[in-house]
Each structure stands twice: as structure tokens, then as C-alpha cells.
Protein backbone atom coordinates (compact mmCIF):
# COMPACT_ATOMS: atom_id res chain seq x y z
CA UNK A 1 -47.99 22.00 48.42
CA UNK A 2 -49.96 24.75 50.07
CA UNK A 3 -49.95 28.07 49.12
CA UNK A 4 -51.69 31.10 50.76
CA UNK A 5 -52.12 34.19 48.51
CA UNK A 6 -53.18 37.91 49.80
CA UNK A 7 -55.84 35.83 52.12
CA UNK A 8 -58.18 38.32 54.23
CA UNK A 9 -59.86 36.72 56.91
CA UNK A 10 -63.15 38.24 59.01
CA UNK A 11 -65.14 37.40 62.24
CA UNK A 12 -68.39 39.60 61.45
CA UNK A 13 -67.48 42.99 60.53
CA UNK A 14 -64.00 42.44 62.60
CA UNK A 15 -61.15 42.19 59.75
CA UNK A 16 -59.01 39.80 61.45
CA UNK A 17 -56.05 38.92 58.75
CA UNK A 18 -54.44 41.56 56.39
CA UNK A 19 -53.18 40.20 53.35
CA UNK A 20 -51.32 36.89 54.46
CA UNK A 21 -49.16 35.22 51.81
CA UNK A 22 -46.84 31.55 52.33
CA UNK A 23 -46.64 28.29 51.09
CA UNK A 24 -45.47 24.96 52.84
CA UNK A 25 -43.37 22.42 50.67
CA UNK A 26 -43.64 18.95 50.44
CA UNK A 27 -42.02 17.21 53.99
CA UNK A 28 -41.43 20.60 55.33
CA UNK A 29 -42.26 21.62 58.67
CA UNK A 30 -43.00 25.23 58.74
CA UNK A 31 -43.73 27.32 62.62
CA UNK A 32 -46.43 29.66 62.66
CA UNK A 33 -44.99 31.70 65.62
CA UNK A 34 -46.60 35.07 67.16
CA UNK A 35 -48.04 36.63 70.16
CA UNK A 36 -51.99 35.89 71.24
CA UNK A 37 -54.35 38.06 69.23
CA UNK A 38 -51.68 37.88 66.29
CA UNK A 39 -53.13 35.79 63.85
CA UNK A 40 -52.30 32.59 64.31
CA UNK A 41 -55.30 30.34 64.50
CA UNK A 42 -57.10 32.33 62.46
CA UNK A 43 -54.67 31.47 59.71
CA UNK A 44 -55.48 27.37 60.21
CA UNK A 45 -59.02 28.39 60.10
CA UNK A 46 -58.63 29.98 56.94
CA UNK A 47 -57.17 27.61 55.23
CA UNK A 48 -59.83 24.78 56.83
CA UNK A 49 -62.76 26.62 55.50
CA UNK A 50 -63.76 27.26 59.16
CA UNK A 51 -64.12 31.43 59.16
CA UNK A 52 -65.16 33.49 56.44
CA UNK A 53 -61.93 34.93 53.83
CA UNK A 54 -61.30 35.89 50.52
CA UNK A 55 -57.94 35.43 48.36
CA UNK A 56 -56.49 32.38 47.42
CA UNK A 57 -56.02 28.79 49.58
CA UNK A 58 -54.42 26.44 46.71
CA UNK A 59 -53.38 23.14 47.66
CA UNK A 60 -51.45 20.74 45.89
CA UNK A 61 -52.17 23.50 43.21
CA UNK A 62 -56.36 22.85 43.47
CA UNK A 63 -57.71 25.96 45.06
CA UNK A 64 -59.96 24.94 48.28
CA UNK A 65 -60.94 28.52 49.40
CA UNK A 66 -64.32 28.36 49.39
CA UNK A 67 -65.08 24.59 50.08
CA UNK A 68 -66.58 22.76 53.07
CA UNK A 69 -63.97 21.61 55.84
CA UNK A 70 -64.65 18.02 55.53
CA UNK A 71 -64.20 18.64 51.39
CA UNK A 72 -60.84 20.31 52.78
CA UNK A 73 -60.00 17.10 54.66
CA UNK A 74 -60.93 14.47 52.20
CA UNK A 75 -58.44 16.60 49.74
CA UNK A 76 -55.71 15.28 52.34
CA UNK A 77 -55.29 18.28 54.93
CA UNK A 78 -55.42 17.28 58.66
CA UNK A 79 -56.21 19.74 61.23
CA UNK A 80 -55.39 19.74 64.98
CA UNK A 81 -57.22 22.59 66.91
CA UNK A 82 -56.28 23.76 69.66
CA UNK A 83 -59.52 22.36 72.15
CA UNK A 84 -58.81 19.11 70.94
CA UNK A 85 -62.31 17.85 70.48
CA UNK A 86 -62.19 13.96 71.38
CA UNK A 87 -65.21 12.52 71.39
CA UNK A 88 -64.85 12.28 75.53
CA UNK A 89 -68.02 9.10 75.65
CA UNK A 90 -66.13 7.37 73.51
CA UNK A 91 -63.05 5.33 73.99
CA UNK A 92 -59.26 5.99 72.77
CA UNK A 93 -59.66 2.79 70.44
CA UNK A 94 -63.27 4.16 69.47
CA UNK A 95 -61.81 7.70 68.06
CA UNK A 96 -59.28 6.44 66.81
CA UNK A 97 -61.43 4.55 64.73
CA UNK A 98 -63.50 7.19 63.77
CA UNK A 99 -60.31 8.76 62.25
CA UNK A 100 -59.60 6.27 60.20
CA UNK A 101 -59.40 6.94 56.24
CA UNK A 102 -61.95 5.00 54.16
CA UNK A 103 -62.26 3.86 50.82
CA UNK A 104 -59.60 1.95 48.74
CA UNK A 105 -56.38 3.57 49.37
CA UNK A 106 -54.55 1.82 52.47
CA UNK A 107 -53.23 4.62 55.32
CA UNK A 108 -50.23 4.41 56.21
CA UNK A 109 -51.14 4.71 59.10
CA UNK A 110 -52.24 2.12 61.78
CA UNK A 111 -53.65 1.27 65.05
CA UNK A 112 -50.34 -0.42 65.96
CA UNK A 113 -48.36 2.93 64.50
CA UNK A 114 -50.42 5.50 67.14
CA UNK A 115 -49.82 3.03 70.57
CA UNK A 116 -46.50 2.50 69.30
CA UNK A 117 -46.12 6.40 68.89
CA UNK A 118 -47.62 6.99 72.59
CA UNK A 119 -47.36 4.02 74.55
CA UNK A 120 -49.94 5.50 77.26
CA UNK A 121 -52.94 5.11 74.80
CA UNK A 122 -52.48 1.70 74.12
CA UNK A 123 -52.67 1.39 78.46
CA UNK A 124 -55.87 2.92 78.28
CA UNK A 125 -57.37 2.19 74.62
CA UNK A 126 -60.63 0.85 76.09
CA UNK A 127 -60.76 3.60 78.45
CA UNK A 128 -63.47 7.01 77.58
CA UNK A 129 -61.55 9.62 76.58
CA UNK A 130 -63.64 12.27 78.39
CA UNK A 131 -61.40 11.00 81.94
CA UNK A 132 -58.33 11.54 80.21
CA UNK A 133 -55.85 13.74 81.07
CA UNK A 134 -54.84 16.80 79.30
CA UNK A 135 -51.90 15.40 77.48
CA UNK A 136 -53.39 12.17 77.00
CA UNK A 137 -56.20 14.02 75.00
CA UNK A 138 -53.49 15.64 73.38
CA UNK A 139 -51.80 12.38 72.26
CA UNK A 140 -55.38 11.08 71.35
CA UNK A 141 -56.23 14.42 68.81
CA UNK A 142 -53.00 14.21 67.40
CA UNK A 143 -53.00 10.14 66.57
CA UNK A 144 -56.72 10.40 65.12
CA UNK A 145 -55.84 12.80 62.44
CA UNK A 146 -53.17 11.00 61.69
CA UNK A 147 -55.58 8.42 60.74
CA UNK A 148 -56.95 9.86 58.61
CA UNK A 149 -54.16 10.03 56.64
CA UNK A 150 -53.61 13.45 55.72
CA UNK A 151 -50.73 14.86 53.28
CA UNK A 152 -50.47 17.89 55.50
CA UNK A 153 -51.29 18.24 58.77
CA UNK A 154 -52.07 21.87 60.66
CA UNK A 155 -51.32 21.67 64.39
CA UNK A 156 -52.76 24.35 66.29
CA UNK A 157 -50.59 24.69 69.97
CA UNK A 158 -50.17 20.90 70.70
CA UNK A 159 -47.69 21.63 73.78
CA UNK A 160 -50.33 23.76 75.47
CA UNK A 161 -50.40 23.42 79.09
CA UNK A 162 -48.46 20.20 78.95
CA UNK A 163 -45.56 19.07 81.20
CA UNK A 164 -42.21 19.06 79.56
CA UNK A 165 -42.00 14.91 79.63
CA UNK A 166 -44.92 15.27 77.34
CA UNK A 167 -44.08 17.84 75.15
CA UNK A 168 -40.82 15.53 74.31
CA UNK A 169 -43.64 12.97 73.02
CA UNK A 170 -44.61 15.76 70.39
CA UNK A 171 -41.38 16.99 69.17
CA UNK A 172 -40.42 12.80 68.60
CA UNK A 173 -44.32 13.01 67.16
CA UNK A 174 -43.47 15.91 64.62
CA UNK A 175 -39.71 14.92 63.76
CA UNK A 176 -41.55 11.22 62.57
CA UNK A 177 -44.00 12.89 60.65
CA UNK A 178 -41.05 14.44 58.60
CA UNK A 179 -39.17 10.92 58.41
CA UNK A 180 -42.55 9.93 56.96
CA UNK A 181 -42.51 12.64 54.39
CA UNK A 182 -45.76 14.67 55.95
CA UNK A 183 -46.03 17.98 55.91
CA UNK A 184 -46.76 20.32 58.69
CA UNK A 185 -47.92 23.87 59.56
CA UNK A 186 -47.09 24.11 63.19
CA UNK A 187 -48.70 26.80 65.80
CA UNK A 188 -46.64 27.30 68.38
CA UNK A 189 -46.43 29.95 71.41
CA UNK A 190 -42.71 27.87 73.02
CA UNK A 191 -40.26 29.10 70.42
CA UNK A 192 -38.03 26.24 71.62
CA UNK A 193 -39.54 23.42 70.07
CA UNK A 194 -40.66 25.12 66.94
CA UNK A 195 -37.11 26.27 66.44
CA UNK A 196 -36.32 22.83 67.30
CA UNK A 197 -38.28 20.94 64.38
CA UNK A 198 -39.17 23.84 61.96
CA UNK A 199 -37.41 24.11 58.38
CA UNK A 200 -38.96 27.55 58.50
CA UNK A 201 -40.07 29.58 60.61
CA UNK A 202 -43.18 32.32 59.77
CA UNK A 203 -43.63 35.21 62.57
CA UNK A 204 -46.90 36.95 62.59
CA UNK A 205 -48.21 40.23 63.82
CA UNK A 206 -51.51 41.91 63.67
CA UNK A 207 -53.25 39.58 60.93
CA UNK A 208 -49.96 39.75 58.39
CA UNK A 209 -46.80 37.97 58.38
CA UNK A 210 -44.09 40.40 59.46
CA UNK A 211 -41.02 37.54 59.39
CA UNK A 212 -39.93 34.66 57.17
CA UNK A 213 -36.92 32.32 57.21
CA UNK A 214 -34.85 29.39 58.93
CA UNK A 215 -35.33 28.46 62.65
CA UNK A 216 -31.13 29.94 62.57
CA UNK A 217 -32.31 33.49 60.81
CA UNK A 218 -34.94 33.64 63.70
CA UNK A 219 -32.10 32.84 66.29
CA UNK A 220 -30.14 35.88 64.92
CA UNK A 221 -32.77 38.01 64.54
CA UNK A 222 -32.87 39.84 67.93
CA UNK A 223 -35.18 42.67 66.98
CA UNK A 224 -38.20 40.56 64.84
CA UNK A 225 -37.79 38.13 68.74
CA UNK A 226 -37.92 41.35 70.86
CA UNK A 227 -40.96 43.20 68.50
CA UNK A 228 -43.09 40.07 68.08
CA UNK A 229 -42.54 37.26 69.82
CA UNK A 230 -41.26 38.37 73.25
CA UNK A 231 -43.58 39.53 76.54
């Protein structure tokens, strides 16, 4: 569904990825796993449209390197970065609405679906998301580009700085996006969880990707933990 070919990435004249090559199959949640400064975000970027690369960014076998990030979207990627970026004037119900997937094609998606999902946004649909908390933001960023209905969605370090009762929301979050048949590229620092929902697991270090396999061949690999992943 998504396939990333010998894809350089640069911020200015600083060369930032080296040559990074996966895919991501249809339903398959795959963990983008590595130290800070490794590569990581840069990758989601990439394959957004969001910093300047060359290579190859195919998806569902259309190449989209090179287009705008709202031609990326409308193609059926979601993205989830890492600041979150509600619209904080606005209420929960509000951006969640602006989410939403127009034209003919139903979502299958729904209002009903995200405050089912996470039961504290429906509490406080009608209140500005700019007094939220932290997690509650987190909940909202994740449910609106769901709206949208993407095919695959890229979630840039959704647990980040959240307390463990919420980060038990996202892991039931990402395990129904697989019932539901959604793809996901998953940027994650906590190797538990992304062990815990990944079908694969990708391990990067300085701007390449230095390990590929199960969540189980990650487990057993005690060097590729100790050289990469661990501080």
C-alpha cells in the first residue's frame, strides 16, 4: 500500500535521511522505532510532502513524492504529528467537524464512532479545545483524522507525555483501526506498546533503517535493542 524507495530527505543543506526503503501492507500496523535525532519524523514528513526529498513515495502504487500535503491527504493518507495542532478556539465537536471527509463517498467514520472511541470528548464536545488537557488533545488529533477517513494513517508519538490510563485508550485506538482494516505507520519512542500492536517492527538509525521484522524478532534481538533503541 505504501512503499518508500531509496528516499533522501534534507532540511537546507542538512542531509537528514540516507537512503530509506519499506512498504506498509494493507491492515498492517508497522512501528517506526529509534532514538531522538534518528529519523523518525522526518520519515512521516517525507512521505506527507512536508520537507524537501528525492526517491520514490508510491502509494497504493500512484507515486505522491512531489505533491502538495493536502493532495497527499485527499489520496487517503492521514497524518498525526506529533504537536497535535487542534484548532484550540474551536470546540471538540467543531474540529471534529472540520475533519470530516466531503464529497460523495460516506466515511466510515462518525461522530458517534470518535465519543464512543473516547468517552471524555463526548463530556466536553462543546468545550474549546485550547483548555484541554494534554491527552484530551491527544484523543481529539487522533479522532479528527480519523474523519477524514484515511486508508492509512501515520501517527507520529501519540503516547507522548501521557499517563499510562491514557495510553491504554491508544493501544484499544490502534488495535480498532486494524479490526477496521486501516493501515498504520506508527512512531513510537515506548517499545512496549509498539511491540504490543505492531505486525512489524522498522528500527532506525542515523537517517536509514538499520532493522526490519516481527515485534518477536525485535524481542530476540538483544544487540539491534542495546545499539539503537536503548539509553
Amino acid at each position: 500500500m505504501l512503499n518508500l524507495n531509496n528516499v533522501h530527505a534534507f532540511y537546507g543543506k542538512s542531509h537528514v535521511l540516507h537512503g530509506v526503503n519499506f512498504e506498509v501492507k494493507p491492515g498492517e500496523i508497522v512501528s517506526l522505532l529509534g532514538r531522538n535525532g534518528s529519523g523518525r519524523s522526518t520519515t512521516v514528513k517525507a512521505i506527507m510532502g512536508l520537507v524537501d526529498c528525492t526517491g520514490s513515495v508510491k502509494f497504493k502504487g500512484g507515486e505522491i513524492l512531489g505533491l502538495k500535503a493536502f493532495e497527499i491527504a485527499h489520496a487517503g493518507l492521514g497524518y498525526v504529528p506529533e504537536n497535535r495542532d487542534i484548532f484550540p478556539t474551536l470546540t471538540v465537536h467543531q474540529n471534529l467537524l472540520l475533519g470530516q471527509k466531503s464529497g460523495a463517498k460516506k466515511s466510515r467514520w462518525n461522530f458517534d464512532d470518535m465519543y464512543t472511541m473516547f468517552p471524555r470528548l463526548k463530556e466536553r464536545q462543546h468545550t474549546e479545545a485550547g483548555v484541554l488537557s494534554g491527552g484530551e488533545q491527544q484523543m481529539l488529533t487522533l479522532c479528527r483524522t480519523l474523519m477524514g477517513d484515511p486508508e492509512l494513517i501515520m501517527i507520529d508519538e501519540p503516547t507522548e507525555g501521557l499517563a499510562p490510563k491514557i495510553v491504554e485508550l491508544v493501544a484499544e485506538y490502534l488495535r480498532e483501526l486494524k479490526r477496521r482494516g486501516i493501515s498504520v505507520l506508527l512512531v513510537e519512542q515506548k517499545l512496549t506498546i509498539a511491540l504490543e500492536v505492531a505486525d512489524r517492527c522498522l528500527v532506525m538509525g542515523h537517517g536509514q533503517i538499520v532493522f526490519e521484522g516481527t515485534a518477536a524478532d525485535l524481542r530476540a534481538n538483544t544487540y539491534i535493542r542495546k545499539e539503537w533503541l536503548e539509553v
